[in-house]
Protein backbone atom coordinates (compact mmCIF):
# COMPACT_ATOMS: atom_id res chain seq x y z
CA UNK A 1 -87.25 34.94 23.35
CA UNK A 2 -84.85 37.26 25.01
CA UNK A 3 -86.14 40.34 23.02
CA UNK A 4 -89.59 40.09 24.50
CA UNK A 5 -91.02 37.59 22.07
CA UNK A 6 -90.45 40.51 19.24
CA UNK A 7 -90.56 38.92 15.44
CA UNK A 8 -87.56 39.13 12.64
CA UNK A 9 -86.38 37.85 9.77
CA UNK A 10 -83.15 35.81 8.72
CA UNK A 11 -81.39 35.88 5.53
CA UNK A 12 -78.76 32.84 4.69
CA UNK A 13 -77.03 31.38 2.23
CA UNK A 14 -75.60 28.20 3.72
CA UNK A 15 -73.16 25.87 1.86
CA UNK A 16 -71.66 27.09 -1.60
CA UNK A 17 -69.16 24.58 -2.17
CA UNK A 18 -65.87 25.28 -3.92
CA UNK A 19 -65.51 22.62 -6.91
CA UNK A 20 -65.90 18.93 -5.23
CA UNK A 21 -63.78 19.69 -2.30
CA UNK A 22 -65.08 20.12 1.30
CA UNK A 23 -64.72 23.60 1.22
CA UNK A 24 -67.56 25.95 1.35
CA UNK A 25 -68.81 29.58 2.78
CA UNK A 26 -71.84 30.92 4.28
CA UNK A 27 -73.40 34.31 5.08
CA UNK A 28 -76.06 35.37 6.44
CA UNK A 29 -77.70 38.54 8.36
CA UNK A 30 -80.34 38.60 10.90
CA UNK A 31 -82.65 41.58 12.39
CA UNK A 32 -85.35 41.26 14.92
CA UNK A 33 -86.05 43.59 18.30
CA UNK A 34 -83.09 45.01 19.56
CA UNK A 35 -80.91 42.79 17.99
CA UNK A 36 -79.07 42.46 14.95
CA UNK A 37 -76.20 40.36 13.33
CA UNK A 38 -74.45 39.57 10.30
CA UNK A 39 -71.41 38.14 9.03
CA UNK A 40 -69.52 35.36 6.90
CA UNK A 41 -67.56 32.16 7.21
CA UNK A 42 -65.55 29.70 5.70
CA UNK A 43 -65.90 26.00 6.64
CA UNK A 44 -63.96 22.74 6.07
CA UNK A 45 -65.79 19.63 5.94
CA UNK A 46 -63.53 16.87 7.35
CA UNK A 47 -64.89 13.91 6.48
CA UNK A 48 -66.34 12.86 2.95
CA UNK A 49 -69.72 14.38 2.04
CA UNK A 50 -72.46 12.71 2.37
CA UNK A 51 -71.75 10.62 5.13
CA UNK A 52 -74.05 10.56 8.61
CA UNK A 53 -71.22 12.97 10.16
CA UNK A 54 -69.15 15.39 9.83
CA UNK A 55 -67.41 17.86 11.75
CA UNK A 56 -66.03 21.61 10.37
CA UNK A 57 -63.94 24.26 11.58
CA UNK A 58 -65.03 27.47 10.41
CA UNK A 59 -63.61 31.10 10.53
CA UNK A 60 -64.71 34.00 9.17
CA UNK A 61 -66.37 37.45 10.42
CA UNK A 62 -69.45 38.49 12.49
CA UNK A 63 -71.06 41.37 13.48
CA UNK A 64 -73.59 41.43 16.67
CA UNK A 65 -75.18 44.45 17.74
CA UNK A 66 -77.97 44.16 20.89
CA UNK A 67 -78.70 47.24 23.15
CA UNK A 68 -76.36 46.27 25.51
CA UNK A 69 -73.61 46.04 23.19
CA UNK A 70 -71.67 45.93 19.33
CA UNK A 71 -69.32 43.45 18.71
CA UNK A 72 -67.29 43.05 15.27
CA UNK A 73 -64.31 40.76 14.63
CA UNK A 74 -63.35 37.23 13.90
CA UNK A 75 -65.29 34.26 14.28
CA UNK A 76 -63.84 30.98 15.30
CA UNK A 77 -65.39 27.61 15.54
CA UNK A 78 -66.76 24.41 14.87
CA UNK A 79 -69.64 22.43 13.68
CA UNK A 80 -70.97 18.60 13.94
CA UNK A 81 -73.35 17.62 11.41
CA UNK A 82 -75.37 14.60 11.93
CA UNK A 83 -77.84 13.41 9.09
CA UNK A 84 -80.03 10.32 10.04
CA UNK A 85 -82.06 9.68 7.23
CA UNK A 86 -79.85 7.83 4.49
CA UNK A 87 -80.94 10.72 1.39
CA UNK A 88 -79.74 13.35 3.48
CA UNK A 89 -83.39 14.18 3.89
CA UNK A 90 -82.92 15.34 7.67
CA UNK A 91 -80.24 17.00 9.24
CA UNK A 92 -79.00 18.40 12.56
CA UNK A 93 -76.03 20.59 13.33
CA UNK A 94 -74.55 22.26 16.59
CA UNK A 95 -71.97 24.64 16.05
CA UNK A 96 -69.95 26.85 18.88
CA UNK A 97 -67.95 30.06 17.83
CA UNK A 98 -66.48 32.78 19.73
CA UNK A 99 -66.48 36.23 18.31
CA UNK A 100 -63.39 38.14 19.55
CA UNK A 101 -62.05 34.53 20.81
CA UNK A 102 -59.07 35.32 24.17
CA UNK A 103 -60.08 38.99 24.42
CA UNK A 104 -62.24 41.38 26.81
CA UNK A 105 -65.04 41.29 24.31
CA UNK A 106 -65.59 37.92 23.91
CA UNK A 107 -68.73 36.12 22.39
CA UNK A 108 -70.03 33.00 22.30
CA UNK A 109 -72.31 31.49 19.81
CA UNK A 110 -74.17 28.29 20.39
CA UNK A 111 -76.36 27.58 17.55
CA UNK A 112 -78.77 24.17 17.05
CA UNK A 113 -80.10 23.97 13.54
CA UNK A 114 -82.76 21.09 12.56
CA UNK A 115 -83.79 20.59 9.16
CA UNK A 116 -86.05 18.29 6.97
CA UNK A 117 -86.20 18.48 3.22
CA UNK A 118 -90.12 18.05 1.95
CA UNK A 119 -88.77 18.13 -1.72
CA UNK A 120 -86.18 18.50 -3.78
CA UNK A 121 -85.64 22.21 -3.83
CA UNK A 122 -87.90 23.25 0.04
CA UNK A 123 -86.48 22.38 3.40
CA UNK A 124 -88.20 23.28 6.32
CA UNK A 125 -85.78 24.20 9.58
CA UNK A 126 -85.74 25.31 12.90
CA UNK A 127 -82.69 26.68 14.80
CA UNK A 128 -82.05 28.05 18.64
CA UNK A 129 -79.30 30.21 19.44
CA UNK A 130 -77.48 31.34 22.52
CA UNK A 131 -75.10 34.40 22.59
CA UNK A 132 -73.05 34.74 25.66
CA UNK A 133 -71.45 38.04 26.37
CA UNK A 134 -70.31 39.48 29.01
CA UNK A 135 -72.77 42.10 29.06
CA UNK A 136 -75.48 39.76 28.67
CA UNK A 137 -77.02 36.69 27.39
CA UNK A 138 -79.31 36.68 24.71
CA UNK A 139 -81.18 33.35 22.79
CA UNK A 140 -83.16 33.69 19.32
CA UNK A 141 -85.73 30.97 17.92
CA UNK A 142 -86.15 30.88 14.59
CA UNK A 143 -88.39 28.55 12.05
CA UNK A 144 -87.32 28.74 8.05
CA UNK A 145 -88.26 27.70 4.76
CA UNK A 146 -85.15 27.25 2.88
CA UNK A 147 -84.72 26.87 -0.60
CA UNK A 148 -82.28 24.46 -2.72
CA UNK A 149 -81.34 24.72 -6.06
């Protein structure tokens, strides 16, 4: 919305967990308009998997470029998952970081993310994001089809 409307594309992968513990990363990249970012983080899941909530601190490194400015540095946060349906066929998370967290140049990154699995392996999502800079503010829509193995 903020670029005029203009179309993009988003690349993720969300999730790879490390053995059976809580701990996973996530990448993914982004390009549309003006606007352009890309990075990776590391998240804990506090509470046991598979539960109807969870909350994760993540960290890791972003990259945002707009034509107003570039940003690069670490990314510090948190997410709260909350999955309603009892398969885990429907999910919605809300995550905050800051990119450049106490400094001149700081970001923040408000992201809602809804999901709903149709089968097994497809998920259809939607997710709305807010960047807050200094500079300026900028929000992004997005709709997905997401694959699971």
């Amino acid at each position: 919305p903020s670029t005029g409307q203009s179309g993009g594309f988003h690349l993720a992968v969300d999730d790879v967990f490390f053995g059976r513990s809580g701990l996973s990363a996530s990448a993914n990249y982004h390009a549309g308009g003006s606007r352009s970012a890309y990075g990776a983080d590391a998240q804990y899941y506090l509470l046991p998997l598979g539960g109807y909530i969870n909350i994760t601190p993540l960290v890791g490194f972003r990259h945002l470029q707009t034509d107003k400015y570039s940003r690069d540095g670490l990314n510090l946060g948190v997410k709260l998952m909350l999955v309603p349906s009892r398969g885990g066929g429907a999910d919605l998370a809300l995550s905050q970081s800051w990119v450049g967290l106490g400094s001149a140049t700081e970001t923040g990154l408000t992201t809602l993310s809804v999901g709903y699995a149709i089968t097994n392996h497809l998920r259809l999502s939607t997710d709305i994001q807010q960047q807050n800079a200094k500079e300026n503010y900028d929000s992004r829509v997005g709709l997905g089809i997401e694959w699971m193995p």
